[in-house]
PDB file of N, CA and C in Angstrom:
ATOM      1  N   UNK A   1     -16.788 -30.111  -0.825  1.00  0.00           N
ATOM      2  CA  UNK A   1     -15.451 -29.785  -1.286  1.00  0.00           C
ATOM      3  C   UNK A   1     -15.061 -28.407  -0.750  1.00  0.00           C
ATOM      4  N   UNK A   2     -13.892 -28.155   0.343  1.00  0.00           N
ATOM      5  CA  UNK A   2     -13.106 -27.058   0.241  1.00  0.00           C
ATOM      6  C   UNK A   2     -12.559 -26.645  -0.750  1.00  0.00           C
ATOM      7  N   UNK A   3     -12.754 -25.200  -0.782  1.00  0.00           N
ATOM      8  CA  UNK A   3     -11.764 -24.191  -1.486  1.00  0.00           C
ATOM      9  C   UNK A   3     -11.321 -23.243  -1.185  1.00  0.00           C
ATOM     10  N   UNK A   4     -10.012 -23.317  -1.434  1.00  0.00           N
ATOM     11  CA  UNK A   4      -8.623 -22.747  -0.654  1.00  0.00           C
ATOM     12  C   UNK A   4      -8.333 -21.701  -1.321  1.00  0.00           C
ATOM     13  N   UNK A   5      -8.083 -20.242  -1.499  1.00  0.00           N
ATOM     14  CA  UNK A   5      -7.245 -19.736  -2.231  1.00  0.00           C
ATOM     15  C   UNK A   5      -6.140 -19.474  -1.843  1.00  0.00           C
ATOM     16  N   UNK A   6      -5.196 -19.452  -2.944  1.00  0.00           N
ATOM     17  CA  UNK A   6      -3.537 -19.601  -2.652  1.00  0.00           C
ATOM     18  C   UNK A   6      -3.131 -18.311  -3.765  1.00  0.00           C
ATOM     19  N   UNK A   7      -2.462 -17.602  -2.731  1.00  0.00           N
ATOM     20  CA  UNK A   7      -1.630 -16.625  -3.417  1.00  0.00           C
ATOM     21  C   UNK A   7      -0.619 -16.701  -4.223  1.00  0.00           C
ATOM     22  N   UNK A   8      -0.861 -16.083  -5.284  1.00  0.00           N
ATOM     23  CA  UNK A   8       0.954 -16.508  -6.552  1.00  0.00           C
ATOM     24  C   UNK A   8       1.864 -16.107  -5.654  1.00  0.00           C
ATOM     25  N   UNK A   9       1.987 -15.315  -4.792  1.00  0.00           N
ATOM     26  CA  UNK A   9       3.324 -14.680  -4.102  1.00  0.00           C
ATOM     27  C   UNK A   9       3.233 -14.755  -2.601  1.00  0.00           C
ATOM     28  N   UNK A  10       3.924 -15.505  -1.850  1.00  0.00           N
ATOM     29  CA  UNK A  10       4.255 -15.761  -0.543  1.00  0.00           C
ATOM     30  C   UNK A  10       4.492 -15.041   0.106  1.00  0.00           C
ATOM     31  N   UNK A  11       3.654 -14.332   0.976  1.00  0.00           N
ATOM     32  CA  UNK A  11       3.925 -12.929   1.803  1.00  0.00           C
ATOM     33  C   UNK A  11       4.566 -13.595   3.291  1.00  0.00           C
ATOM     34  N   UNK A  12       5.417 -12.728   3.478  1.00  0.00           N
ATOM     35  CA  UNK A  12       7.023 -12.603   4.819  1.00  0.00           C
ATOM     36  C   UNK A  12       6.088 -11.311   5.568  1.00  0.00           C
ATOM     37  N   UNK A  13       6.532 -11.750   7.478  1.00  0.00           N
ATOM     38  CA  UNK A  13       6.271 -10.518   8.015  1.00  0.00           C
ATOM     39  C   UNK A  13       7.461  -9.690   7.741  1.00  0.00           C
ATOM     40  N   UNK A  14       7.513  -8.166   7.807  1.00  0.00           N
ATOM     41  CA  UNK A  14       8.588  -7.249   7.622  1.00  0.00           C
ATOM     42  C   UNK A  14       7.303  -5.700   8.208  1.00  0.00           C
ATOM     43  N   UNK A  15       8.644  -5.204   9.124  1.00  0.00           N
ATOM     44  CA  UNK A  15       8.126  -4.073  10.211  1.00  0.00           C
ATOM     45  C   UNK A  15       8.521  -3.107   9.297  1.00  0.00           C
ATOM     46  N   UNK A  16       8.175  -1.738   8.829  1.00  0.00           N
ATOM     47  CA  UNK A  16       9.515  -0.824   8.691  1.00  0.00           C
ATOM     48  C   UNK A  16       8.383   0.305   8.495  1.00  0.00           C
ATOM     49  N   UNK A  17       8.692   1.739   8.630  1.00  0.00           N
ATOM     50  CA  UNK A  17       7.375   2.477   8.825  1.00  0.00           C
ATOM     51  C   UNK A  17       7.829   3.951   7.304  1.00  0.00           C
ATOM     52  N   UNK A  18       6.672   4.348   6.421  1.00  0.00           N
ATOM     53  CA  UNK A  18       7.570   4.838   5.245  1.00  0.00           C
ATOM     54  C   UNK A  18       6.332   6.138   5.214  1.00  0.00           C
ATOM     55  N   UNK A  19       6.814   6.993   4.249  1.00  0.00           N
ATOM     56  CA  UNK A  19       6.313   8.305   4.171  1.00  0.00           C
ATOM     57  C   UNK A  19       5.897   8.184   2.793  1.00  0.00           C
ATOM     58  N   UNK A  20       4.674   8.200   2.439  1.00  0.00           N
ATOM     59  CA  UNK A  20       4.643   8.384   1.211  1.00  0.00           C
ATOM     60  C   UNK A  20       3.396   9.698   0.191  1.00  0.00           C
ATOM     61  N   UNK A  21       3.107   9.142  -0.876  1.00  0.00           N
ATOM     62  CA  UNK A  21       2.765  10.415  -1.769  1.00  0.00           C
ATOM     63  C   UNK A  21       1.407   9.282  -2.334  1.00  0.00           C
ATOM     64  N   UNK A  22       0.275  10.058  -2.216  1.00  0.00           N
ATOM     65  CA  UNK A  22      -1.595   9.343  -2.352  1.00  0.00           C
ATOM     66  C   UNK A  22      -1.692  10.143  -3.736  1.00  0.00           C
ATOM     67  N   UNK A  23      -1.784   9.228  -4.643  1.00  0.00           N
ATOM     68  CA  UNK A  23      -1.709  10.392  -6.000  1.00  0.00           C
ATOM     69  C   UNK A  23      -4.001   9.824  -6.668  1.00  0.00           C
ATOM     70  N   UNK A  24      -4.854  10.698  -6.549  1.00  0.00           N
ATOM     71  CA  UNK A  24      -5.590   9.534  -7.132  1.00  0.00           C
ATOM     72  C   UNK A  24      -6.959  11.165  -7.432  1.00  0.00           C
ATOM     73  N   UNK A  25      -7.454  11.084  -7.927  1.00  0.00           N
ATOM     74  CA  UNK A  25      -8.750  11.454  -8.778  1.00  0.00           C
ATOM     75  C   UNK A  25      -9.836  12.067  -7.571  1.00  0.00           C
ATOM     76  N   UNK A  26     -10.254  13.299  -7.121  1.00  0.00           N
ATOM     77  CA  UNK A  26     -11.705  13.506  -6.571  1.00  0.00           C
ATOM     78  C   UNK A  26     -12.188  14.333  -8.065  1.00  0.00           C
ATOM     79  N   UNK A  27     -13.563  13.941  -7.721  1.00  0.00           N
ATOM     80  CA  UNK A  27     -14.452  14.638  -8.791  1.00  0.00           C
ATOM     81  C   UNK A  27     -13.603  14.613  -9.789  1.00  0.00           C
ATOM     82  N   UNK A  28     -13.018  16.185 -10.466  1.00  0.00           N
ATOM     83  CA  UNK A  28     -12.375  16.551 -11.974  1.00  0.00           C
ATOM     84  C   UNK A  28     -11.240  16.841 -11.789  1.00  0.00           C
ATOM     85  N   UNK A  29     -10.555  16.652 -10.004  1.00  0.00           N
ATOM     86  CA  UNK A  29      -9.442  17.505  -9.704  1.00  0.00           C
ATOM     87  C   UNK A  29      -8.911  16.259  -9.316  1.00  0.00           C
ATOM     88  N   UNK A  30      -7.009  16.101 -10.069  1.00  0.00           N
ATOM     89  CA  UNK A  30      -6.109  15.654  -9.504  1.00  0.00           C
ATOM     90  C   UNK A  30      -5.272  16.065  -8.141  1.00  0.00           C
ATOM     91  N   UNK A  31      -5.462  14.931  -7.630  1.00  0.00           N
ATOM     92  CA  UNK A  31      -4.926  15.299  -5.707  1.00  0.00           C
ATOM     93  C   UNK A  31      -3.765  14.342  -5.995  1.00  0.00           C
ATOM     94  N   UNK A  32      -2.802  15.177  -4.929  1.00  0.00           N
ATOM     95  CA  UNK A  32      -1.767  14.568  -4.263  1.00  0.00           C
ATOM     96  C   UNK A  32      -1.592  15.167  -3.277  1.00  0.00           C
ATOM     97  N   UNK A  33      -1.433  13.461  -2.198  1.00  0.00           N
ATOM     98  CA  UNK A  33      -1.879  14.350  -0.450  1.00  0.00           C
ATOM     99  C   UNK A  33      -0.304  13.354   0.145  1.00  0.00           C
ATOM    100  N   UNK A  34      -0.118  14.042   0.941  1.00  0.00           N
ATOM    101  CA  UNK A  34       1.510  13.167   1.762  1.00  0.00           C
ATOM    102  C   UNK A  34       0.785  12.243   3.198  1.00  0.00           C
ATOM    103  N   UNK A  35       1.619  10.995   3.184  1.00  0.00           N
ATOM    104  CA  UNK A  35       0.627  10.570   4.465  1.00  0.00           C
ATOM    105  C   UNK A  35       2.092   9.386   4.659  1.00  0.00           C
ATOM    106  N   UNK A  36       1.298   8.817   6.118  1.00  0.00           N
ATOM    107  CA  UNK A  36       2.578   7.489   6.679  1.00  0.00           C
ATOM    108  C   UNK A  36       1.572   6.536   6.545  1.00  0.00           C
ATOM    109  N   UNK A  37       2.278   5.263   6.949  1.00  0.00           N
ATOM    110  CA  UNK A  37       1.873   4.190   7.262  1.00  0.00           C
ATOM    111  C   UNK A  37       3.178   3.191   8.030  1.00  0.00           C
ATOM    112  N   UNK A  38       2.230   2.087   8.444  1.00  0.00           N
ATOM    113  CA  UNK A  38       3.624   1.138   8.675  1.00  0.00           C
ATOM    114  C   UNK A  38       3.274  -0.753   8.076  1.00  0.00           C
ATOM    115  N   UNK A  39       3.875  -0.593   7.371  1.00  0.00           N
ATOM    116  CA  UNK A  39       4.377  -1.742   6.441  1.00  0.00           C
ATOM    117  C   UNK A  39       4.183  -2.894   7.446  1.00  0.00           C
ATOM    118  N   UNK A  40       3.248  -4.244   7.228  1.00  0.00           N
ATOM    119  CA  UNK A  40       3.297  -5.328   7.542  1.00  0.00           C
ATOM    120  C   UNK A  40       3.728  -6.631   7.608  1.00  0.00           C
ATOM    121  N   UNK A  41       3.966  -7.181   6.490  1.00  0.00           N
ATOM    122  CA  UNK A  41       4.164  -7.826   5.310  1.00  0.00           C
ATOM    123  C   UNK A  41       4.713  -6.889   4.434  1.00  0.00           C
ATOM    124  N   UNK A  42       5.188  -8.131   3.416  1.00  0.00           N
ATOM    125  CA  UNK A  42       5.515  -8.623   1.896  1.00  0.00           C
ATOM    126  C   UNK A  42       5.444  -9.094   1.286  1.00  0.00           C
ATOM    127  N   UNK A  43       5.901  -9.270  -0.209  1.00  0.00           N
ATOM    128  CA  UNK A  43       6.253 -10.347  -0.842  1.00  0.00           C
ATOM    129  C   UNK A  43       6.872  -9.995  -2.105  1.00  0.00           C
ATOM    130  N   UNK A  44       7.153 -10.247  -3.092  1.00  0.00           N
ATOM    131  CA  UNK A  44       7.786  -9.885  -4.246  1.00  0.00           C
ATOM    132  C   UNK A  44       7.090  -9.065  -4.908  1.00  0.00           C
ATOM    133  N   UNK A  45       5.730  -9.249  -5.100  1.00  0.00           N
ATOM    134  CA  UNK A  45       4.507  -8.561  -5.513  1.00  0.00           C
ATOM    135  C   UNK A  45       3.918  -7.161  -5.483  1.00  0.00           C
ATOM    136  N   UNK A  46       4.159  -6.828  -3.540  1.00  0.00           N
ATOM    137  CA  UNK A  46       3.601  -5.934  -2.686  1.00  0.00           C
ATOM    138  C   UNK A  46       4.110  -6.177  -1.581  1.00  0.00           C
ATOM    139  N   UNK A  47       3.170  -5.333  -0.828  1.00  0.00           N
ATOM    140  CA  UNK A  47       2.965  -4.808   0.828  1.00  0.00           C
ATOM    141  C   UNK A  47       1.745  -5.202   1.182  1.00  0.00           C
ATOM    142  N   UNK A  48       1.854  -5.241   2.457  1.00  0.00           N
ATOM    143  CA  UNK A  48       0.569  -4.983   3.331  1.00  0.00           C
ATOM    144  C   UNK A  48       1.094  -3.789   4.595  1.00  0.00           C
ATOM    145  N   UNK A  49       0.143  -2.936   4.767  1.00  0.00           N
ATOM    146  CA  UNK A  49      -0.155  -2.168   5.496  1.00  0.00           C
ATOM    147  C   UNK A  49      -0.938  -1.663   5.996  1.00  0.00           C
ATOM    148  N   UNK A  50      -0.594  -1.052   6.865  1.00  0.00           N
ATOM    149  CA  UNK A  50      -1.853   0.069   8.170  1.00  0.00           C
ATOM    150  C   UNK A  50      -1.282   1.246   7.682  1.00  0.00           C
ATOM    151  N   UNK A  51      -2.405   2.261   7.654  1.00  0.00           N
ATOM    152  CA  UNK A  51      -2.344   3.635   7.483  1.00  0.00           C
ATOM    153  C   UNK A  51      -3.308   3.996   8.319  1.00  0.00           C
ATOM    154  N   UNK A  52      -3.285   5.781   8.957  1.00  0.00           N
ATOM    155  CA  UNK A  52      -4.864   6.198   8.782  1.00  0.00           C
ATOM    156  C   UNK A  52      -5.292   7.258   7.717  1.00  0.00           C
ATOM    157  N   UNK A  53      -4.679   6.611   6.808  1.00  0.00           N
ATOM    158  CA  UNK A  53      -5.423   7.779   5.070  1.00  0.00           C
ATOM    159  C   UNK A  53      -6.444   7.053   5.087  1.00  0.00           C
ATOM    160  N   UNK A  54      -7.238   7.476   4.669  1.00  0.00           N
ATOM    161  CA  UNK A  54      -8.440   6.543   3.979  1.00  0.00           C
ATOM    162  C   UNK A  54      -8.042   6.328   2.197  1.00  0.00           C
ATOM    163  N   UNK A  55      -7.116   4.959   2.269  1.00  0.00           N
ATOM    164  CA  UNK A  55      -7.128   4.665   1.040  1.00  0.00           C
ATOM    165  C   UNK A  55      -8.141   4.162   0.900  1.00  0.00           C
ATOM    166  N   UNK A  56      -8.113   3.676  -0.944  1.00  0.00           N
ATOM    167  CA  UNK A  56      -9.139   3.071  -1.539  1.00  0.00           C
ATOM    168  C   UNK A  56      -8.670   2.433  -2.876  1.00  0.00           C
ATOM    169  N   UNK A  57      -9.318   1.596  -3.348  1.00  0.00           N
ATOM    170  CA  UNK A  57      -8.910   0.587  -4.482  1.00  0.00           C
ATOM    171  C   UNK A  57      -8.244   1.498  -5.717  1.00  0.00           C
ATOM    172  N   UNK A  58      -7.373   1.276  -6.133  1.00  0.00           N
ATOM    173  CA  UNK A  58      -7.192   2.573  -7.487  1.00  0.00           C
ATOM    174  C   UNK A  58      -6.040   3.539  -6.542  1.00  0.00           C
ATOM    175  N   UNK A  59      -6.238   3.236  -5.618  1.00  0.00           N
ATOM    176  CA  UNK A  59      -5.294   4.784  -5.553  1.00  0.00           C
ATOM    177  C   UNK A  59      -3.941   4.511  -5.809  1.00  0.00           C
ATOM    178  N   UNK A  60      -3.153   5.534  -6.062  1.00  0.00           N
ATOM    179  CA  UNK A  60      -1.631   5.295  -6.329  1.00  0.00           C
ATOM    180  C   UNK A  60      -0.913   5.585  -5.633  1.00  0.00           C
ATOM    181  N   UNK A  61       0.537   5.147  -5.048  1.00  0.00           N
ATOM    182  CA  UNK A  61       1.153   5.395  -3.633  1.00  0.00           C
ATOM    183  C   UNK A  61       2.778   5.391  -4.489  1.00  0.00           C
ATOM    184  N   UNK A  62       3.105   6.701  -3.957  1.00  0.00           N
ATOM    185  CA  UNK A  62       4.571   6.631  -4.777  1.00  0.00           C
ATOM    186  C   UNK A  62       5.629   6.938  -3.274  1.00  0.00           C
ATOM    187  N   UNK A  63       6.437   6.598  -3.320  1.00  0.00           N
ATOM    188  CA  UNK A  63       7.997   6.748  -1.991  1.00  0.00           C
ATOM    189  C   UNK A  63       8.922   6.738  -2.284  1.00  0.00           C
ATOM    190  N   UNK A  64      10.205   6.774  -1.539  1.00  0.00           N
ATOM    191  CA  UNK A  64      11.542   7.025  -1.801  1.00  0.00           C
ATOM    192  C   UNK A  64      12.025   5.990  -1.120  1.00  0.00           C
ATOM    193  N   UNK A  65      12.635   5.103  -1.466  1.00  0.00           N
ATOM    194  CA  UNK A  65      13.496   3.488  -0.826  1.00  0.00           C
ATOM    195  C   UNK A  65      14.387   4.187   0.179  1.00  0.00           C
ATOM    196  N   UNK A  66      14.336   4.057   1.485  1.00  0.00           N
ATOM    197  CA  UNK A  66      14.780   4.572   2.656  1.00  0.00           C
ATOM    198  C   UNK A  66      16.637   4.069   2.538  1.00  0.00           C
ATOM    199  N   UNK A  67      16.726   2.426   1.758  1.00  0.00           N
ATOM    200  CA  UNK A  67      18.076   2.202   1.880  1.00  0.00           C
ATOM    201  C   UNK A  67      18.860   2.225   0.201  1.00  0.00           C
ATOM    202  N   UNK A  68      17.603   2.116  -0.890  1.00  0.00           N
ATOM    203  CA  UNK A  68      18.826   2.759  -1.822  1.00  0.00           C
ATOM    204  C   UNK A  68      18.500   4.066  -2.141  1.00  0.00           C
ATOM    205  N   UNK A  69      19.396   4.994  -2.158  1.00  0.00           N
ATOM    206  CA  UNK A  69      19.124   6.819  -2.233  1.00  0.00           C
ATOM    207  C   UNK A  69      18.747   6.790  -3.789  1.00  0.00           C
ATOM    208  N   UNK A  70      17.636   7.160  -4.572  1.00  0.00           N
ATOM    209  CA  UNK A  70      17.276   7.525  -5.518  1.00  0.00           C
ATOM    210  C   UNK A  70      16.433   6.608  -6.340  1.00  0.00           C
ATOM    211  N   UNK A  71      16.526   5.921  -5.479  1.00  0.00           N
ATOM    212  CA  UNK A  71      14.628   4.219  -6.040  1.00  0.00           C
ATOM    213  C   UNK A  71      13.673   4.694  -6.075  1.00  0.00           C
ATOM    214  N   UNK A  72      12.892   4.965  -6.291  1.00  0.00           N
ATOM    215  CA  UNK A  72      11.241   5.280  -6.178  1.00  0.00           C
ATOM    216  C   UNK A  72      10.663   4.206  -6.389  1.00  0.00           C
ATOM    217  N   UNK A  73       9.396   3.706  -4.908  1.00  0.00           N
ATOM    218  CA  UNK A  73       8.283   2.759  -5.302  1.00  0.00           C
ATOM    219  C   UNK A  73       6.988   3.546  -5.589  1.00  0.00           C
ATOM    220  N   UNK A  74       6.371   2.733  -6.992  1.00  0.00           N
ATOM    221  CA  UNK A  74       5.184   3.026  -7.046  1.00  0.00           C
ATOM    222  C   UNK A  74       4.400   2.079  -6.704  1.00  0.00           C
ATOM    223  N   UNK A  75       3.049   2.039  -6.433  1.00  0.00           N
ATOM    224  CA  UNK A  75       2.316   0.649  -6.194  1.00  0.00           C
ATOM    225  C   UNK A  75       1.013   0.999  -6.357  1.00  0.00           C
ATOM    226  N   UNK A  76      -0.304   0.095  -6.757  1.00  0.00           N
ATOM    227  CA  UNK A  76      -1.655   0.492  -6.700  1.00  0.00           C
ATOM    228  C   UNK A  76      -1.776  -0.172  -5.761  1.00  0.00           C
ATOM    229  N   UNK A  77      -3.010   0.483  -5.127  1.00  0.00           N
ATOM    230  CA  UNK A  77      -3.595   0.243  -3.788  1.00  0.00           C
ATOM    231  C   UNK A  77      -4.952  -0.935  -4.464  1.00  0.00           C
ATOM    232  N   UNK A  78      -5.019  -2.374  -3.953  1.00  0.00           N
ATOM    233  CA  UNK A  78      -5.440  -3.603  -4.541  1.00  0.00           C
ATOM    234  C   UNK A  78      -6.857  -3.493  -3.987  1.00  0.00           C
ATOM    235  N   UNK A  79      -6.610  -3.685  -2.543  1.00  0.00           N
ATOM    236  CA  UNK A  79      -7.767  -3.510  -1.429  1.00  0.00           C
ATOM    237  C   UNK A  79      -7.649  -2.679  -0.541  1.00  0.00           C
ATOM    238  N   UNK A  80      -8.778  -2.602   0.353  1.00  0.00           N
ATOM    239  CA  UNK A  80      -8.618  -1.934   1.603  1.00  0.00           C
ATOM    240  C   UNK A  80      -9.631  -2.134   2.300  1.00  0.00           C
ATOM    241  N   UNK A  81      -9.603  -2.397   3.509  1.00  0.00           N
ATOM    242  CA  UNK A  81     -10.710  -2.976   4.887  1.00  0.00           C
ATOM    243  C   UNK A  81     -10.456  -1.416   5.981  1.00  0.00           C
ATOM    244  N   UNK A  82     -11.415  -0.717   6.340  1.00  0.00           N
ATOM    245  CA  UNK A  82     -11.233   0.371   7.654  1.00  0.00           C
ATOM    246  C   UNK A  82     -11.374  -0.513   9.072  1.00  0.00           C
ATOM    247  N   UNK A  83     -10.812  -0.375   9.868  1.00  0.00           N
ATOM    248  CA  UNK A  83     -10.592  -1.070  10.882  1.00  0.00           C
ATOM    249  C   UNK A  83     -10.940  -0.004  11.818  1.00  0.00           C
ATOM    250  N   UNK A  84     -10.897  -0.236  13.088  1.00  0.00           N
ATOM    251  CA  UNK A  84     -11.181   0.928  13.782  1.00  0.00           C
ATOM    252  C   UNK A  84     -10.716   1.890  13.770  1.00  0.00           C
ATOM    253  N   UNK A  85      -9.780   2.204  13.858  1.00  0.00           N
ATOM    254  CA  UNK A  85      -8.845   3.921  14.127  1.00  0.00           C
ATOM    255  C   UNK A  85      -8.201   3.743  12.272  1.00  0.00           C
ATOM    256  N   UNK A  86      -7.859   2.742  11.732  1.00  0.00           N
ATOM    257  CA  UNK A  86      -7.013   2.928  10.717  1.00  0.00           C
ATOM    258  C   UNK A  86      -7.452   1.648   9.432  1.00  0.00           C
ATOM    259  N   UNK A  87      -6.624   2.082   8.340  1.00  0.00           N
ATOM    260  CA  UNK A  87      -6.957   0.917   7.322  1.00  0.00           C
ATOM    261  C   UNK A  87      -5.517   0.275   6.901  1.00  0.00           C
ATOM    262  N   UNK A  88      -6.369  -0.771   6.599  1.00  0.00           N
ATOM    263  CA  UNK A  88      -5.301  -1.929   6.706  1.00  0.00           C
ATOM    264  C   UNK A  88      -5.590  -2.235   4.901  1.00  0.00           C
ATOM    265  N   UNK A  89      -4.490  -2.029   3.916  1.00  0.00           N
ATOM    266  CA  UNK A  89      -4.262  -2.165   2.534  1.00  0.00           C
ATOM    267  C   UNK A  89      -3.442  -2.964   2.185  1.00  0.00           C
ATOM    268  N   UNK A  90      -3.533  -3.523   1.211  1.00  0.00           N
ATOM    269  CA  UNK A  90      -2.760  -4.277   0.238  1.00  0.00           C
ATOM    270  C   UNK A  90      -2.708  -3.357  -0.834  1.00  0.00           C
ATOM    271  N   UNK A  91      -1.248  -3.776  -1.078  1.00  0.00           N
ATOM    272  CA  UNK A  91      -0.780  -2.972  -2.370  1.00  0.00           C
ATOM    273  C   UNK A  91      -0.068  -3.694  -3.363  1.00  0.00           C
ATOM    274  N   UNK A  92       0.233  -3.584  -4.617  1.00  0.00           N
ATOM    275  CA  UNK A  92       0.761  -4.212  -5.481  1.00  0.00           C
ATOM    276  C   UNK A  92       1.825  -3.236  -6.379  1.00  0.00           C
ATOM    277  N   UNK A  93       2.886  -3.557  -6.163  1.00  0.00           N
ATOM    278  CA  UNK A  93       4.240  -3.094  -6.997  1.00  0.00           C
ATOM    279  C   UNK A  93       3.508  -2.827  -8.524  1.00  0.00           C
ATOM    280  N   UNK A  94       4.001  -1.706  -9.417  1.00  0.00           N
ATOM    281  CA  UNK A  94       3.347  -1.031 -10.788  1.00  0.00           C
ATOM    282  C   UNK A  94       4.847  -0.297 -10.953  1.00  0.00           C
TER     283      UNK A  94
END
């Protein structure tokens, strides 16, 4: 017997490249570091993206919606795979 997993949310390709804010925990000290990426995918859910931050599961990613002036996305960072030069994340809308 195959088994398939199927995502609740149908991810769309979508290009668009965004600036954002890595909010997440070393040791006892709260960090917030500024970094890019460029957006892969979608879906109602999340993103997929390439960065070269070294995200990691837990981390928090906050931005400014490039087309409505005063949106803020937040999202947790779900997964993350390092690829050669960069990492490739999934994120989930919060």
């Amino acid at each position: 017997m195959e088994f398939q997993c199927r995502r609740m949310f149908d991810r769309e390709p979508y290009e668009d490249s965004i600036s954002f804010t890595v909010l997440y925990m070393q040791e006892a000290d709260f960090r917030r570091e500024d970094s890019s990426g460029k957006v892969i995918d979608k879906s109602s859910a999340g993103l997929g993206m390439l960065t070269g931050f070294p995200l990691e599961p837990g981390h928090i990613l906050e931005w400014d919606d490039k087309h409505q002036e005063g949106k803020l996305h937040i999202a947790m960072v779900r997964w993350a795979i390092q690829m050669d030069d960069c990492f490739r994340v999934g994120l989930m809308f919060i």
